[in-house]
C-alpha atoms as a PDB file:
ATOM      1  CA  UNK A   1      -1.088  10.757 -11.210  1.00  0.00           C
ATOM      2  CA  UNK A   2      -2.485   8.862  -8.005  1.00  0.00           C
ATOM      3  CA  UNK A   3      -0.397   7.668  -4.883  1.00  0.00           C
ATOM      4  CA  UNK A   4      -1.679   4.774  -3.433  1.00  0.00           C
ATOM      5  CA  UNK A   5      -1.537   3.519   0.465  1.00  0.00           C
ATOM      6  CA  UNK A   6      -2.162   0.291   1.269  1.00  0.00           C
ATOM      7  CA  UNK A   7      -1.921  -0.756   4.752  1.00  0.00           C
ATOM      8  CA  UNK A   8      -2.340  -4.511   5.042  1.00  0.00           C
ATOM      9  CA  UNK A   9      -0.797  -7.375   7.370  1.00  0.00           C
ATOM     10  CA  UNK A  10       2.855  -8.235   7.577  1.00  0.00           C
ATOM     11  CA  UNK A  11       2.223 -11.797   6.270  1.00  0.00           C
ATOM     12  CA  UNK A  12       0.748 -10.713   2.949  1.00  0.00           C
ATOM     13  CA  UNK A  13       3.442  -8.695   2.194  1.00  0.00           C
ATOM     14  CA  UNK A  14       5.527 -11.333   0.085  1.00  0.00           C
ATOM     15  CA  UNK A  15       2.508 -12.072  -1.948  1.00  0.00           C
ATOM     16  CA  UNK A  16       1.448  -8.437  -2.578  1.00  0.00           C
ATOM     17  CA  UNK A  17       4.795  -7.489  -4.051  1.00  0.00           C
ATOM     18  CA  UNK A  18       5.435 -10.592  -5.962  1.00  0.00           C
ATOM     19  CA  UNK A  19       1.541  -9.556  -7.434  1.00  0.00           C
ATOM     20  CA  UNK A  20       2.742  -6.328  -8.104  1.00  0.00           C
ATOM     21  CA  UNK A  21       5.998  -7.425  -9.606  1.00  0.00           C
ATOM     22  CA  UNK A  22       4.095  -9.081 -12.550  1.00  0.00           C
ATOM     23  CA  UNK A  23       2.990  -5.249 -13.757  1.00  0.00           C
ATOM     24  CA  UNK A  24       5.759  -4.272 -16.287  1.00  0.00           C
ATOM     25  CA  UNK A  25       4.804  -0.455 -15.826  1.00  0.00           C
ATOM     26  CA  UNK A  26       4.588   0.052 -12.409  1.00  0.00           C
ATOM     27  CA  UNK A  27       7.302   2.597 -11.305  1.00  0.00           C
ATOM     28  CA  UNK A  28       8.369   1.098  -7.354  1.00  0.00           C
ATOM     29  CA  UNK A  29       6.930   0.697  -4.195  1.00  0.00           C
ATOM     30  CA  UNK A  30       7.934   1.630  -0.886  1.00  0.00           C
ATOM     31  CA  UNK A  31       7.390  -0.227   2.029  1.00  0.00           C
ATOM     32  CA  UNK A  32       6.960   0.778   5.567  1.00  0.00           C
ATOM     33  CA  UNK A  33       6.398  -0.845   8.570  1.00  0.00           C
ATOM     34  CA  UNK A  34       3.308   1.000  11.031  1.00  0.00           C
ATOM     35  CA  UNK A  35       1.206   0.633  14.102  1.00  0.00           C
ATOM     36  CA  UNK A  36      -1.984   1.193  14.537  1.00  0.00           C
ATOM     37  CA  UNK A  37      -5.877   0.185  15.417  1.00  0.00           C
ATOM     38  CA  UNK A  38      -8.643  -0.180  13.377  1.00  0.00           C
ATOM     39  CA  UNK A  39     -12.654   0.006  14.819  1.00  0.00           C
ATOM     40  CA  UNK A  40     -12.396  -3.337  16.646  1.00  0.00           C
ATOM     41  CA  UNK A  41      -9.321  -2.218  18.878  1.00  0.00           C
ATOM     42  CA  UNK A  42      -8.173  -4.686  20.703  1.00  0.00           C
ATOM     43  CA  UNK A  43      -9.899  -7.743  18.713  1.00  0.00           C
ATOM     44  CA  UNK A  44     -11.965  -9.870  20.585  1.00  0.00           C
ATOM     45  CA  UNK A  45     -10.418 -12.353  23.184  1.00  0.00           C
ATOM     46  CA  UNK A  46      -7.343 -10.948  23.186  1.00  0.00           C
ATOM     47  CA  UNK A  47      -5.477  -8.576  25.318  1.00  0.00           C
ATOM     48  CA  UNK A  48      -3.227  -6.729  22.874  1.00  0.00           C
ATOM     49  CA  UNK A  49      -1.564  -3.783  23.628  1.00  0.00           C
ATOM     50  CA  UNK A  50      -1.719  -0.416  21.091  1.00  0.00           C
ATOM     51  CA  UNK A  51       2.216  -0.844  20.282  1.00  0.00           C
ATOM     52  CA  UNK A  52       1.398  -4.814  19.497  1.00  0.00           C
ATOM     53  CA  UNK A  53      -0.820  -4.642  16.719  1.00  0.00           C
ATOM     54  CA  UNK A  54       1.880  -3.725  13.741  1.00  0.00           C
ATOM     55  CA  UNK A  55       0.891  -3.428  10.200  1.00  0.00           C
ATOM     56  CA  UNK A  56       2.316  -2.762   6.739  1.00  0.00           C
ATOM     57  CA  UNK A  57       2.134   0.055   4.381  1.00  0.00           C
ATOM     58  CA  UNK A  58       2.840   0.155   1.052  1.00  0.00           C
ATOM     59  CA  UNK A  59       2.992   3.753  -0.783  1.00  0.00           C
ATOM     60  CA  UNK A  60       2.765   3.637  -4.991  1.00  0.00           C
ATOM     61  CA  UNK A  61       2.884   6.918  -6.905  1.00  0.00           C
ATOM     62  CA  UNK A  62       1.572   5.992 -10.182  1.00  0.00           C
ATOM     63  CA  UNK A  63       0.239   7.051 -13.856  1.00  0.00           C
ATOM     64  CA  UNK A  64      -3.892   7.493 -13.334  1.00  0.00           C
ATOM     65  CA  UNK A  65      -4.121   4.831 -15.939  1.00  0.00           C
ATOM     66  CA  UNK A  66      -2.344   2.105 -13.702  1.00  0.00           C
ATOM     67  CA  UNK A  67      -4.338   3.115 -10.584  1.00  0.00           C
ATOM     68  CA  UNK A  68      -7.136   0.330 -10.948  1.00  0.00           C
ATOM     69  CA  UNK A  69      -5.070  -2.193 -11.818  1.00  0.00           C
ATOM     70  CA  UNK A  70      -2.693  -1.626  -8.625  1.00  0.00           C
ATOM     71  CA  UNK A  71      -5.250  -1.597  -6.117  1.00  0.00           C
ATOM     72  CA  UNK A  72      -7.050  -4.527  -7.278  1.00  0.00           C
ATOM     73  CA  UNK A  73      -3.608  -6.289  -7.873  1.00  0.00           C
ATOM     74  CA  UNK A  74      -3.148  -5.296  -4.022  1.00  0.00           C
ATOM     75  CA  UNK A  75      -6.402  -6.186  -2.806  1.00  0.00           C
ATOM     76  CA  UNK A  76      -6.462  -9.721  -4.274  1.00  0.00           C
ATOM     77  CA  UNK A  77      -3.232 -10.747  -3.230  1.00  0.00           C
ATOM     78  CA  UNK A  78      -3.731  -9.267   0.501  1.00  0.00           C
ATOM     79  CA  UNK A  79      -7.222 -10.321   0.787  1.00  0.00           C
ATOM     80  CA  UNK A  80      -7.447 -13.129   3.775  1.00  0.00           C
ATOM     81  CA  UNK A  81     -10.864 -12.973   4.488  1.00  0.00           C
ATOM     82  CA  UNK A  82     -10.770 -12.082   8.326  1.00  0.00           C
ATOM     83  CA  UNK A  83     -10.704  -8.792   9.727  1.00  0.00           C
ATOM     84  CA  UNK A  84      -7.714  -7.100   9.873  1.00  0.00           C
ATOM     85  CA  UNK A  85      -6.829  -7.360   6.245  1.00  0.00           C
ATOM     86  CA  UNK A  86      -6.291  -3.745   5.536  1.00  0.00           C
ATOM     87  CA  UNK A  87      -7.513  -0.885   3.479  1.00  0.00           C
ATOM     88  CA  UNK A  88      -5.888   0.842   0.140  1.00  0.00           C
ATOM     89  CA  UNK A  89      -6.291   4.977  -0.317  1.00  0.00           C
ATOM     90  CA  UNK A  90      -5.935   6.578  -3.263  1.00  0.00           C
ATOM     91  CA  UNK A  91      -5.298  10.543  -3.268  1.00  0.00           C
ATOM     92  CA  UNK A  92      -4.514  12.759  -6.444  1.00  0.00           C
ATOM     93  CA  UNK A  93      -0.678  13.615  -6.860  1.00  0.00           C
ATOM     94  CA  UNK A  94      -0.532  17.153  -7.774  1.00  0.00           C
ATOM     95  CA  UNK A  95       3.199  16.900  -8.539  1.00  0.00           C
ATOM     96  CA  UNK A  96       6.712  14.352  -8.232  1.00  0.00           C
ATOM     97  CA  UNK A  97      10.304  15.655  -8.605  1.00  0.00           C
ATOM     98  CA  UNK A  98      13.122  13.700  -9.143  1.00  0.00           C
ATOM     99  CA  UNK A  99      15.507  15.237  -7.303  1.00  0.00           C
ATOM    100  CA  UNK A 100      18.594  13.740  -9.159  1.00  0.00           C
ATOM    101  CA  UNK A 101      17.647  15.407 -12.742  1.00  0.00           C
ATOM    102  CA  UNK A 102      15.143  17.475 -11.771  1.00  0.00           C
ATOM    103  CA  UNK A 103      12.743  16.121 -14.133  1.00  0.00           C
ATOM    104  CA  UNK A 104       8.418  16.440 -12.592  1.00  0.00           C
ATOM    105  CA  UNK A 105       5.239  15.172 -13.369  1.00  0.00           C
ATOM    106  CA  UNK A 106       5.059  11.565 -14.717  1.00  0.00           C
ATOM    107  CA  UNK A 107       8.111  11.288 -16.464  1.00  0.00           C
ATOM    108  CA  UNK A 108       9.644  11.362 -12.760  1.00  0.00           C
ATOM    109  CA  UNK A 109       7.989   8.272 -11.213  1.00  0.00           C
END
């Protein structure tokens, strides 16, 4: 199992989710809304403030077979071109419990 985090701009959001929608398998997503900077903090000719600059993150738990498929579903559908656009991390998931029956592993996603 991998969990993926994408963090990517507010505006993409409707487009990343109705990509990821078309992907029978894929378990859920949960969506999250952050702050942050990235290296170019604040962008050029503006005066932003740290608690401006507000992002989204989307955090996938899913089978290692569906990994490649998610991010690249994710990264074409958030892709603008400009800076800004984001970054996905994937991490192994050593374990998921579903606290309702109990069940782990993949059969919980």
């Amino acid at each position: 199992m991998r969990e993926i985090k994408a963090i990517i701009k507010p505006e993409r959001l409707p487009d990343v989710l109705r990509a990821l929608h078309t992907m029978p398998d894929l378990p859920g997503v949960t969506v999250s809304t952050v702050r942050g900077f990235g290296r170019r903090y604040p962008p050029e000719g503006t005066e932003q403030t740290f608690d401006e600059i507000e992002m989204t993150k989307l955090e996938i738990v899913v089978p290692d077979e569906l990994t490649a498929q998610v991010v690249e579903t994710i990264e074409r559908a958030a892709r603008t071109g400009r800076i800004g656009d984001g970054k996905i991390f994937v991490m192994p998931m050593e374990e998921v419990v579903r606290i309702r029956t109990g069940e782990r592993g993949s059969s919980a996603i």
